[in-house]
Each structure stands twice: as C-alpha cells, then as structure tokens.
N, C-alpha and C. Protein backbone atom coordinates (compact mmCIF):
# COMPACT_ATOMS: atom_id res chain seq x y z
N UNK A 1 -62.73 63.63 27.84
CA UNK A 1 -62.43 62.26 28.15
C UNK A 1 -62.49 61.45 26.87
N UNK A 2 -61.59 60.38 26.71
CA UNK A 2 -61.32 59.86 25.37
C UNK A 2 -62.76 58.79 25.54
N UNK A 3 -62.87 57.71 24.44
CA UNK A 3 -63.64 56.56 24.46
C UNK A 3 -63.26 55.26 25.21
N UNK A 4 -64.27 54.95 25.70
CA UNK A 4 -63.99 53.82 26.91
C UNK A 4 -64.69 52.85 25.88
N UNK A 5 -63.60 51.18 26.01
CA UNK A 5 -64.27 49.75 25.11
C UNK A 5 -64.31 49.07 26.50
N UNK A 6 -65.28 48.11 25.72
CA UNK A 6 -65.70 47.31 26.89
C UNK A 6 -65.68 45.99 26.28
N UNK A 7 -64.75 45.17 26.59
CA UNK A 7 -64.61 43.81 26.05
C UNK A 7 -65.60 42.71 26.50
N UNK A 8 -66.40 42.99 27.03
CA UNK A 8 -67.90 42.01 27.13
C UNK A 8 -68.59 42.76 28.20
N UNK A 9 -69.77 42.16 27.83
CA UNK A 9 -70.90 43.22 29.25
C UNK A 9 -70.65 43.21 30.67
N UNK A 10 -69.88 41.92 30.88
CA UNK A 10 -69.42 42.33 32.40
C UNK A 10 -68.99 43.61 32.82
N UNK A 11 -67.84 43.61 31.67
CA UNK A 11 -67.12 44.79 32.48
C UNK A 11 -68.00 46.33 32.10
N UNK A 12 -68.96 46.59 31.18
CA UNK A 12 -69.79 47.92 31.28
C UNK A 12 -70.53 47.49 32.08
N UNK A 13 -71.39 46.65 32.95
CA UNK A 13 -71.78 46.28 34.16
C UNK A 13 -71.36 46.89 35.36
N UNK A 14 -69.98 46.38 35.20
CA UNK A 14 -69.37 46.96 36.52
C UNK A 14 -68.92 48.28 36.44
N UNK A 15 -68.70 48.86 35.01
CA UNK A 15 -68.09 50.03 35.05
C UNK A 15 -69.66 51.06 35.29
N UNK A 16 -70.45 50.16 35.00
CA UNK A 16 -72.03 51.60 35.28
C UNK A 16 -72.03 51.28 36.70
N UNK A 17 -72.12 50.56 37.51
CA UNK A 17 -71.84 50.37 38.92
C UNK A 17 -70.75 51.20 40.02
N UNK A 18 -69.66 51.37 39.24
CA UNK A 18 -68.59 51.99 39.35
C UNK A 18 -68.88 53.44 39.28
N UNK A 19 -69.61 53.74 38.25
CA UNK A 19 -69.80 55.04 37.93
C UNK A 19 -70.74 55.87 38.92
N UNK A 20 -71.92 54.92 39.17
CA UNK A 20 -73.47 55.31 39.77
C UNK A 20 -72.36 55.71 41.21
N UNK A 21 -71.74 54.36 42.18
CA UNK A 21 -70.72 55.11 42.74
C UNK A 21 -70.21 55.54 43.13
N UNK A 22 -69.26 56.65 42.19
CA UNK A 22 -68.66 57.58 42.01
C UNK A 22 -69.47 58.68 41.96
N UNK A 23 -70.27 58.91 41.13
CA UNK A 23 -71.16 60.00 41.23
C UNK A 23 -72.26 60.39 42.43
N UNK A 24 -72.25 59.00 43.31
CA UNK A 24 -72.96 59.03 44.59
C UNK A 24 -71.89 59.98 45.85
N UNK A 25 -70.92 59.15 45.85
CA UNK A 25 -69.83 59.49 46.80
C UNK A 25 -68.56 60.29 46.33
N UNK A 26 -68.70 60.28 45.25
CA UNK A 26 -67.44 61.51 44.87
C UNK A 26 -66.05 61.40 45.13
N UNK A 27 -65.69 59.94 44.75
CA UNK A 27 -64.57 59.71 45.40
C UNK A 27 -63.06 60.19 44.50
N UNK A 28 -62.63 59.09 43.65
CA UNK A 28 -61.77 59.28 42.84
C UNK A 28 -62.56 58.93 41.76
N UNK A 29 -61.58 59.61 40.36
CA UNK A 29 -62.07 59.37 39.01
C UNK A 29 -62.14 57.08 38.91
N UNK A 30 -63.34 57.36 38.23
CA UNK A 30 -63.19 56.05 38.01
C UNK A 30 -62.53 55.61 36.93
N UNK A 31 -62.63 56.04 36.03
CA UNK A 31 -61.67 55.89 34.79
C UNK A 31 -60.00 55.68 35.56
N UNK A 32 -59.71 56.69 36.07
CA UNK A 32 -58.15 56.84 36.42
C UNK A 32 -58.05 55.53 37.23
N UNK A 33 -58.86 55.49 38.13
CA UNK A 33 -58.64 53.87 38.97
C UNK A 33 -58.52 52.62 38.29
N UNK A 34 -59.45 52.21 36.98
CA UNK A 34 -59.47 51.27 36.26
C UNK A 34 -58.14 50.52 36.00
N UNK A 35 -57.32 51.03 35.70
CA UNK A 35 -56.73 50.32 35.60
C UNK A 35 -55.51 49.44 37.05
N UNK A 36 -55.88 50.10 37.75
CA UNK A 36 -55.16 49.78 39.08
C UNK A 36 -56.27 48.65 40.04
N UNK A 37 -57.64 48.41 39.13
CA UNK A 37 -58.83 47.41 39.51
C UNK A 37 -58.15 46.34 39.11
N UNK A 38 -57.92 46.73 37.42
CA UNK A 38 -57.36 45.29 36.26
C UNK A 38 -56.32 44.67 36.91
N UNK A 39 -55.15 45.71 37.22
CA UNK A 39 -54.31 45.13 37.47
C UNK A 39 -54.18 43.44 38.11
N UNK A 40 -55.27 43.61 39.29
CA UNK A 40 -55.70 42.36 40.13
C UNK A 40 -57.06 41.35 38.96
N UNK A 41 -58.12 42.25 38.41
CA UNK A 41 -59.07 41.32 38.05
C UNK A 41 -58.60 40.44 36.94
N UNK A 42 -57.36 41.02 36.19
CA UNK A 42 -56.89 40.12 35.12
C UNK A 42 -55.94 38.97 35.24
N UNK A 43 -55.53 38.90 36.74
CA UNK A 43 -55.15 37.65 37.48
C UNK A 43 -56.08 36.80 37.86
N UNK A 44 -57.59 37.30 37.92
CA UNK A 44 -58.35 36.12 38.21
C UNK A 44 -59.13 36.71 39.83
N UNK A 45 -58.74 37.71 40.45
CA UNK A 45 -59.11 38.21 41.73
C UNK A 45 -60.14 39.15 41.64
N UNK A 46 -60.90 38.39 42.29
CA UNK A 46 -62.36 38.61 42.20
C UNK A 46 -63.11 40.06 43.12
N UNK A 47 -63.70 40.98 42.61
CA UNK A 47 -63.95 42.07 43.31
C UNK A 47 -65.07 42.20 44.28
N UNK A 48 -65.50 42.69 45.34
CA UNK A 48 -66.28 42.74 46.27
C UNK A 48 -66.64 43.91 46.24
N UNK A 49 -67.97 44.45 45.51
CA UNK A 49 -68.62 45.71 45.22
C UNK A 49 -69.44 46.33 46.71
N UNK A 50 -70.11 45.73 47.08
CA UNK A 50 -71.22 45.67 48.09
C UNK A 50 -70.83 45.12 49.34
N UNK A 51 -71.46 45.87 50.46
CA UNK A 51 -71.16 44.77 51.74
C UNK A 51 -72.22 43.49 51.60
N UNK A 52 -72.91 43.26 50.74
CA UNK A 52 -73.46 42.28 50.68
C UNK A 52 -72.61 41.52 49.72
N UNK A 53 -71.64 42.23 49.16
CA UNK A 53 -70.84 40.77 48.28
C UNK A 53 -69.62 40.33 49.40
N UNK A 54 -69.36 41.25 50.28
CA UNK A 54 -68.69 40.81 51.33
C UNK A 54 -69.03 39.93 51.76
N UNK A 55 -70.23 40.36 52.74
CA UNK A 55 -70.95 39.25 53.19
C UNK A 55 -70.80 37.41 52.80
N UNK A 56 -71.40 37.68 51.61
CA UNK A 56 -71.49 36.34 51.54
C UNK A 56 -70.24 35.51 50.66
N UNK A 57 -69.12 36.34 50.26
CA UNK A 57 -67.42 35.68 50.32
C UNK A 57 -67.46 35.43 51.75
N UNK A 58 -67.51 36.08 53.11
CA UNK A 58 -67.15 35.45 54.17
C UNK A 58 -68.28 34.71 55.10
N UNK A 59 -69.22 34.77 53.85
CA UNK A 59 -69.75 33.53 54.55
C UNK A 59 -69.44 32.11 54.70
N UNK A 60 -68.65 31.71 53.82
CA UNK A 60 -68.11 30.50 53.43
C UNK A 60 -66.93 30.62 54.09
N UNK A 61 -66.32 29.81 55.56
CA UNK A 61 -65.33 29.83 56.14
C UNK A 61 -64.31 28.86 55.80
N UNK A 62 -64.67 28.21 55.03
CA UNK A 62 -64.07 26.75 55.26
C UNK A 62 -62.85 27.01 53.67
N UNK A 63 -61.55 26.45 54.47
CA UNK A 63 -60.66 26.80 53.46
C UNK A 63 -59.59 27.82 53.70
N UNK A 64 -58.97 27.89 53.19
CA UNK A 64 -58.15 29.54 52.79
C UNK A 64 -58.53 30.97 52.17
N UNK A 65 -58.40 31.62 53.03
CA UNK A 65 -58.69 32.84 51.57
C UNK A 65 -57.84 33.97 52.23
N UNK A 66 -58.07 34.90 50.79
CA UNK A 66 -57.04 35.80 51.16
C UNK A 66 -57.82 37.04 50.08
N UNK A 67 -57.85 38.44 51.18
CA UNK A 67 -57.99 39.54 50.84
C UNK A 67 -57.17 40.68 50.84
N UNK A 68 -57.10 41.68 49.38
CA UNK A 68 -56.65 42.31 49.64
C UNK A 68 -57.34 43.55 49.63
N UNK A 69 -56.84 44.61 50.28
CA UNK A 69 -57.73 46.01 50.68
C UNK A 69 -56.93 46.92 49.69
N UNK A 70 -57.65 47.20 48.66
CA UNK A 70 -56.49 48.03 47.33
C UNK A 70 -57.00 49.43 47.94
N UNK A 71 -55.69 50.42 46.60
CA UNK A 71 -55.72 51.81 47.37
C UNK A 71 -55.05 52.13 45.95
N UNK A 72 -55.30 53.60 45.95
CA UNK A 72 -54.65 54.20 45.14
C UNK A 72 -53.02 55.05 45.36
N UNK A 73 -52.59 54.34 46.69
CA UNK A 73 -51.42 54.90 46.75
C UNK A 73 -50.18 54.39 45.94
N UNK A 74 -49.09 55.29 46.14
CA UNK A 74 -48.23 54.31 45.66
C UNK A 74 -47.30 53.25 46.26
N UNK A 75 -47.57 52.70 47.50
CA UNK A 75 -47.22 51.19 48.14
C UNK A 75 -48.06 50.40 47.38
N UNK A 76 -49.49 50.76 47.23
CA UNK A 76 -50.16 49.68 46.48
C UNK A 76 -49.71 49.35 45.06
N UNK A 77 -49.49 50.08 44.23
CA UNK A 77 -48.99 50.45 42.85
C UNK A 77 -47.05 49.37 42.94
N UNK A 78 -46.77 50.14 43.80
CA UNK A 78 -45.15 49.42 43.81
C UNK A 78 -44.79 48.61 44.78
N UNK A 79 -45.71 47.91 45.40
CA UNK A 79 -45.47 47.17 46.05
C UNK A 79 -46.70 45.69 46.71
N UNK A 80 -48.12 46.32 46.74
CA UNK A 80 -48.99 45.44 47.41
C UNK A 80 -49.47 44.86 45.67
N UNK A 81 -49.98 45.15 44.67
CA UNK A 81 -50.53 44.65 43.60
C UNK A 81 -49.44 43.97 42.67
N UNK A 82 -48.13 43.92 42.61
CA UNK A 82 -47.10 43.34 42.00
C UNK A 82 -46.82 42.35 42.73
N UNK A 83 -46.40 42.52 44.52
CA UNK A 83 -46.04 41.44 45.09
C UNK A 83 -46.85 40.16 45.21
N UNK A 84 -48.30 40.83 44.75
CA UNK A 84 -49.14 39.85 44.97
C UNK A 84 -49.43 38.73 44.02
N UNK A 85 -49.44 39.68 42.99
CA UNK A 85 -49.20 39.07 41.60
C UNK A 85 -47.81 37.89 41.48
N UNK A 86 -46.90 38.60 42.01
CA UNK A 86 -45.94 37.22 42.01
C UNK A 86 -46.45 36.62 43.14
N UNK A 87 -46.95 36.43 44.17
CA UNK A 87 -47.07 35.39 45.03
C UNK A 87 -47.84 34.45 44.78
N UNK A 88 -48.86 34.71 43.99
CA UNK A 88 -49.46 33.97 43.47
C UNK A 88 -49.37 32.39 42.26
N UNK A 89 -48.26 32.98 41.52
CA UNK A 89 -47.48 31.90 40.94
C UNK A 89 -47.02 30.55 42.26
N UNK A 90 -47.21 31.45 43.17
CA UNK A 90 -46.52 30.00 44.06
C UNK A 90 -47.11 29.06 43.91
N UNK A 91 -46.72 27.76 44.23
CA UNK A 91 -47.76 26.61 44.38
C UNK A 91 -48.37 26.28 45.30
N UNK A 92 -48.15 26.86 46.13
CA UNK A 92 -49.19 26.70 47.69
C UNK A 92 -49.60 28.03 47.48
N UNK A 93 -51.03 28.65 47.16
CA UNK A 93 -51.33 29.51 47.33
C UNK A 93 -53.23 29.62 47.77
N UNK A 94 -53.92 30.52 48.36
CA UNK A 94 -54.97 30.33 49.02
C UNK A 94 -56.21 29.82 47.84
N UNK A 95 -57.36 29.13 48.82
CA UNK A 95 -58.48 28.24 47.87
C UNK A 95 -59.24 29.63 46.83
N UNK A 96 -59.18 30.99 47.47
CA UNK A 96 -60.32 31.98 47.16
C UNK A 96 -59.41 33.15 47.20
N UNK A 97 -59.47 34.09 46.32
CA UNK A 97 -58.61 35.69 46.61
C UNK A 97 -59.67 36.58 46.60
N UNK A 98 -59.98 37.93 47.02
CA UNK A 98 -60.78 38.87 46.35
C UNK A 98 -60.00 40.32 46.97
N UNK A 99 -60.43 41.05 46.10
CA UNK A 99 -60.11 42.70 46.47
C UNK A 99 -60.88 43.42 47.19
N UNK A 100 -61.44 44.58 48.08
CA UNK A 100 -62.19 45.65 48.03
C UNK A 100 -61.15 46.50 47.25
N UNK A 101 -61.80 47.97 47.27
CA UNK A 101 -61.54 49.23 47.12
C UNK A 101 -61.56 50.45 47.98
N UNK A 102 -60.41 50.36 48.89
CA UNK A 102 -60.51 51.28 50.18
C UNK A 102 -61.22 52.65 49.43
N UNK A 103 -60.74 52.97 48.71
CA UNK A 103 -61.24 54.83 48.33
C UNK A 103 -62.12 54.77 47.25
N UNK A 104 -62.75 53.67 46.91
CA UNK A 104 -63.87 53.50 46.03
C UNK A 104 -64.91 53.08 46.29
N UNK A 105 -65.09 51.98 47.19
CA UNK A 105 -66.21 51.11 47.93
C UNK A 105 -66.29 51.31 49.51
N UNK A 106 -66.36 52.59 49.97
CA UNK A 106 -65.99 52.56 51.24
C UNK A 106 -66.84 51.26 52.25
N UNK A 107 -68.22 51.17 51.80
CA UNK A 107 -68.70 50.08 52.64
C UNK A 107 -68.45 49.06 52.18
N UNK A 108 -68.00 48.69 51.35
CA UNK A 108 -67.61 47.22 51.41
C UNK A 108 -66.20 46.95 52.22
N UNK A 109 -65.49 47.91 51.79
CA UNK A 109 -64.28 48.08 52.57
C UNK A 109 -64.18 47.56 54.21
N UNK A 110 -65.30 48.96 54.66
CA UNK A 110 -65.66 48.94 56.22
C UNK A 110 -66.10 47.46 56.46
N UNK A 111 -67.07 46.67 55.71
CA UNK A 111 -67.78 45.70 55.74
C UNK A 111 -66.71 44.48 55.97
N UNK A 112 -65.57 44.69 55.11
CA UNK A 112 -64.73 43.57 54.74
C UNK A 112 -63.86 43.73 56.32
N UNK A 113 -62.99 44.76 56.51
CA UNK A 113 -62.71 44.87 57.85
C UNK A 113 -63.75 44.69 59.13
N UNK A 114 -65.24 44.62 59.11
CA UNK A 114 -65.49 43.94 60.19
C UNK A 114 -65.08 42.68 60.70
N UNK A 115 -64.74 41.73 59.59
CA UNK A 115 -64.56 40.38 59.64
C UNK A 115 -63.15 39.90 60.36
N UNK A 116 -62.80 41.19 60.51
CA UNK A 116 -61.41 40.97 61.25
C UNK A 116 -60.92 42.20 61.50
N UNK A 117 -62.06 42.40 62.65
CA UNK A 117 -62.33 44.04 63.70
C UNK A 117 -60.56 44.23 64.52
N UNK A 118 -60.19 42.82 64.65
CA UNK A 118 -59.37 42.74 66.20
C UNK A 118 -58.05 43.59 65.50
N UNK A 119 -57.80 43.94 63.81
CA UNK A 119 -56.92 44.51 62.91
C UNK A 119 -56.60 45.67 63.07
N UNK A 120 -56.19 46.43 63.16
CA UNK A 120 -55.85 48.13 62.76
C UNK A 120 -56.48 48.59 61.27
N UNK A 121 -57.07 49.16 60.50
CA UNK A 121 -57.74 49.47 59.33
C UNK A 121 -56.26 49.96 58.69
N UNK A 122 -56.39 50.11 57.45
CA UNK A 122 -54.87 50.03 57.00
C UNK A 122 -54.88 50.18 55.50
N UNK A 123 -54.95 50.49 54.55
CA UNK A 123 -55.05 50.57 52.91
C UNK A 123 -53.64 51.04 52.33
N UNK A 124 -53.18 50.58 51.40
CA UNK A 124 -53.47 48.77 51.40
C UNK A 124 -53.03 48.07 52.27
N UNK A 125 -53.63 46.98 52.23
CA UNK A 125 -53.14 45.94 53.71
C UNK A 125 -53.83 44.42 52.82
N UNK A 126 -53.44 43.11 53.47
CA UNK A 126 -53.64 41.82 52.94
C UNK A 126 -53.95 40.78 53.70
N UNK A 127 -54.84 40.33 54.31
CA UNK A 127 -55.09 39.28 55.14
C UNK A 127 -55.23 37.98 54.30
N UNK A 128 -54.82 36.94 55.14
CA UNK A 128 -54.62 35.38 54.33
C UNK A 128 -55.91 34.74 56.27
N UNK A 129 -56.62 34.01 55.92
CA UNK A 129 -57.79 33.85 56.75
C UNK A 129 -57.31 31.90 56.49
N UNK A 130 -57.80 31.04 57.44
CA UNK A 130 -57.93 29.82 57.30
C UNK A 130 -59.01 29.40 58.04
N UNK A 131 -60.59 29.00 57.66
CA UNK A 131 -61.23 27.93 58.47
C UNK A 131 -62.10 29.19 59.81
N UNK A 132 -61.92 30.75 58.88
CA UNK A 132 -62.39 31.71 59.67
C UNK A 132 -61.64 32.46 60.55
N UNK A 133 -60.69 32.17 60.67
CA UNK A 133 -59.82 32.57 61.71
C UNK A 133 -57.98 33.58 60.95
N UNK A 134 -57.50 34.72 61.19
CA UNK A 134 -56.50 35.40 60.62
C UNK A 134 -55.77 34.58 61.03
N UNK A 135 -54.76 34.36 59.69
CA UNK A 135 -53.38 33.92 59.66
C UNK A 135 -52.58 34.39 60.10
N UNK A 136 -52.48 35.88 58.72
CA UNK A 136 -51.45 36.34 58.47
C UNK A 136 -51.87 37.78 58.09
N UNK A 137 -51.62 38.68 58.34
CA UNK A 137 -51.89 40.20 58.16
C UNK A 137 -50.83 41.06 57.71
N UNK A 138 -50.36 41.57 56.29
CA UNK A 138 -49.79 42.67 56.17
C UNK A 138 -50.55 44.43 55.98
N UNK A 139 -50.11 45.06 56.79
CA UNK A 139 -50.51 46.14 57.11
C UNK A 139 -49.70 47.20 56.34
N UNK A 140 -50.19 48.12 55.88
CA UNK A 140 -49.48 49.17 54.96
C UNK A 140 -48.13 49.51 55.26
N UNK A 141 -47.67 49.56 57.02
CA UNK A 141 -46.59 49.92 56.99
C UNK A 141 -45.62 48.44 56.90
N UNK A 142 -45.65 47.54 56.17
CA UNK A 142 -45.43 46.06 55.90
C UNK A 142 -45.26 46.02 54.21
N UNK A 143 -45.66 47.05 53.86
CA UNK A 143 -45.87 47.02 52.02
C UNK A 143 -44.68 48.44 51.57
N UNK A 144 -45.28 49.52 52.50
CA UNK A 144 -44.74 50.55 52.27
C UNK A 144 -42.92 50.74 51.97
N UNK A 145 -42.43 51.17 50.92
CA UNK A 145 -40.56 51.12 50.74
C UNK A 145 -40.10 49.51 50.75
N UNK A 146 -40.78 48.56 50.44
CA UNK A 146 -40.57 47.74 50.27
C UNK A 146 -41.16 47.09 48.70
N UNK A 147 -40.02 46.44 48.19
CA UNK A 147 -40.62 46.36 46.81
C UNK A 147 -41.23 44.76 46.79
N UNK A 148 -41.41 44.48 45.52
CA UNK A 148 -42.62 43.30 45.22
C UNK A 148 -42.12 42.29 45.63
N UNK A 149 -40.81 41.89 45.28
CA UNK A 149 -40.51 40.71 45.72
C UNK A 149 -40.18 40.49 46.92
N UNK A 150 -39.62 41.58 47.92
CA UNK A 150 -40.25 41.23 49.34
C UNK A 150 -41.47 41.09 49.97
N UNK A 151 -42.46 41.97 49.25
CA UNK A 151 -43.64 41.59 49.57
C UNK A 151 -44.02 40.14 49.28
N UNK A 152 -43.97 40.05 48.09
CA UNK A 152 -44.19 38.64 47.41
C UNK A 152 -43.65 37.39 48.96
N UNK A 153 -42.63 37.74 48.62
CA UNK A 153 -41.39 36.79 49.72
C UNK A 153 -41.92 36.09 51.12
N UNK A 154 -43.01 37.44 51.58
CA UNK A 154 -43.30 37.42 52.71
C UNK A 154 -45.07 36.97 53.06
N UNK A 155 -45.56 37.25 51.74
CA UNK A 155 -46.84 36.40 51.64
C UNK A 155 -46.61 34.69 51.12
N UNK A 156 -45.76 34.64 50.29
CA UNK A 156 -45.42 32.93 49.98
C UNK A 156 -44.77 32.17 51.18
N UNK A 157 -44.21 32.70 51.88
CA UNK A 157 -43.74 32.20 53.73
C UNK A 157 -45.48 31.53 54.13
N UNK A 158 -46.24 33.29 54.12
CA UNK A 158 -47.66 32.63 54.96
C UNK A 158 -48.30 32.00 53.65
N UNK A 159 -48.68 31.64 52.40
CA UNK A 159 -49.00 30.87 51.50
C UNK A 159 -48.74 29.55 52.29
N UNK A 160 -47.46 29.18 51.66
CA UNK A 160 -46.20 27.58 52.47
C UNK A 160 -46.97 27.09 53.75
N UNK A 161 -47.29 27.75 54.24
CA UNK A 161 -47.58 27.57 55.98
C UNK A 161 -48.94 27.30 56.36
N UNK A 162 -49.64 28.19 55.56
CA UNK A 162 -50.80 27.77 56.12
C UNK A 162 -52.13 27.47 54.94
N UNK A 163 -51.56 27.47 53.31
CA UNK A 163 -52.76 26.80 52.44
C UNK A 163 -52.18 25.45 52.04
C-alpha cells in the first residue's frame, strides 16, 4: 500500500475511525472507499459515523434536510454522488445535507433508516425530510441507468418545492 497524507487532523481522525471500523467489521478496503467519501465531504456534506451522530442530526427537526445513503456501487459513482453534486448548485436547496455509509457504517446506516422505517432500505437512496416528516425519497431503482443530470433534475423539482 502506497503513503496516505492527511491534510489536517480531522481527516487522520476520521481515517483512524474508519480504520478501527474496518478492521472490526471487515467490510470494504477503506483506502479504496476514500475517495468515493470525498467525493461528497469536499462539497461540504457532512458524515454520520455513529448511530449516535445520527441520532442527534435527527434530532433537530425543524427545517429541511436531506440524506444521502452512499454505496459503493456503480449507480452511486454514476449517478447518486454527481447528481447530487449538481443539485446542489441550485438555489433552493435543503438547510442541512449529511451522508451515511451503507457498506461501511452499517449502524449508522440501520440507525439513519430508522428515522424513516415506513421506506424500503435501498443503497444508494436520498431522502429530502421537512419539519420531520419525508418529502421526497429516491430509491436505488430511481438512480440506477439513469445519469446525473436526471438525477440532479429530479432532486431540484423536490429542492423548488419543498426548501
């Protein structure tokens, strides 16, 4: 394995977190995922490690928010993390964003889908929430053979509408 930099302690923070883990649960390489994390954290979308960081993102109801459930497939890759990325340029877009990690964080994952049990479980998939209550739900087969800017297209509709 080559040398890993770490551009401030946050991110070897999270990457020893990441690691402990990985080496707990044995999931996917963490290295190989990294960059499919960035993709979203270098927009500003904030990660949910713990069901206790779940927790208390949905503790705060009030507002908009919008989660997405990342994955290492490739709908997520060509379609849920690009479209999102452009939807976001919109100008109506939600007060709060954050990610889990379906195949990395399984309990936060599970944790994050309690909050909106009444769903089908789904990776990747994207809920937009208002005031506690689901908006708008895209579900994998909603991302899947569909490229970014329909995705995009179809989250800036529920953006427009309801932040």
């Amino acid at each position: 394995m080559g040398n890993i930099y770490f551009n401030n302690s946050s991110n070897f923070i999270l990457y020893t977190k990441i690691i402990e883990k990985y080496e707990e649960n044995m999931m996917y390489d963490p290295v190989m995922v990294q960059p499919m994390r960035d993709e979203l954290t270098n927009i500003g979308i904030q990660e949910l490690l713990t069901p206790e960081d779940v927790d208390g993102f949905f503790g705060n109801k009030t507002g908009t928010y919008f989660l997405i459930i990342n994955s290492v497939c490739g709908c997520a890759a060509g379609g849920a993390r690009p479209g999102l990325t452009l939807a976001l340029k919109n100008e109506k877009k939600p007060d709060r964003v954050v990610t889990v990690f379906a195949g990395m964080e399984k309990e936060a994952a599970q944790q994050a889908r309690s909050h909106f049990s009444e769903l089908p479980p789904s990776s990747p998939s994207m809920v937009l929430m208002k005031d506690g209550q689901v908006v708008h739900f895209v579900p994998r087969h909603m991302i899947e053979g569909r490229g970014p800017e329909l995705v995009a297209e179809d989250l800036i509709k529920a953006f427009d509408e309801y932040c």
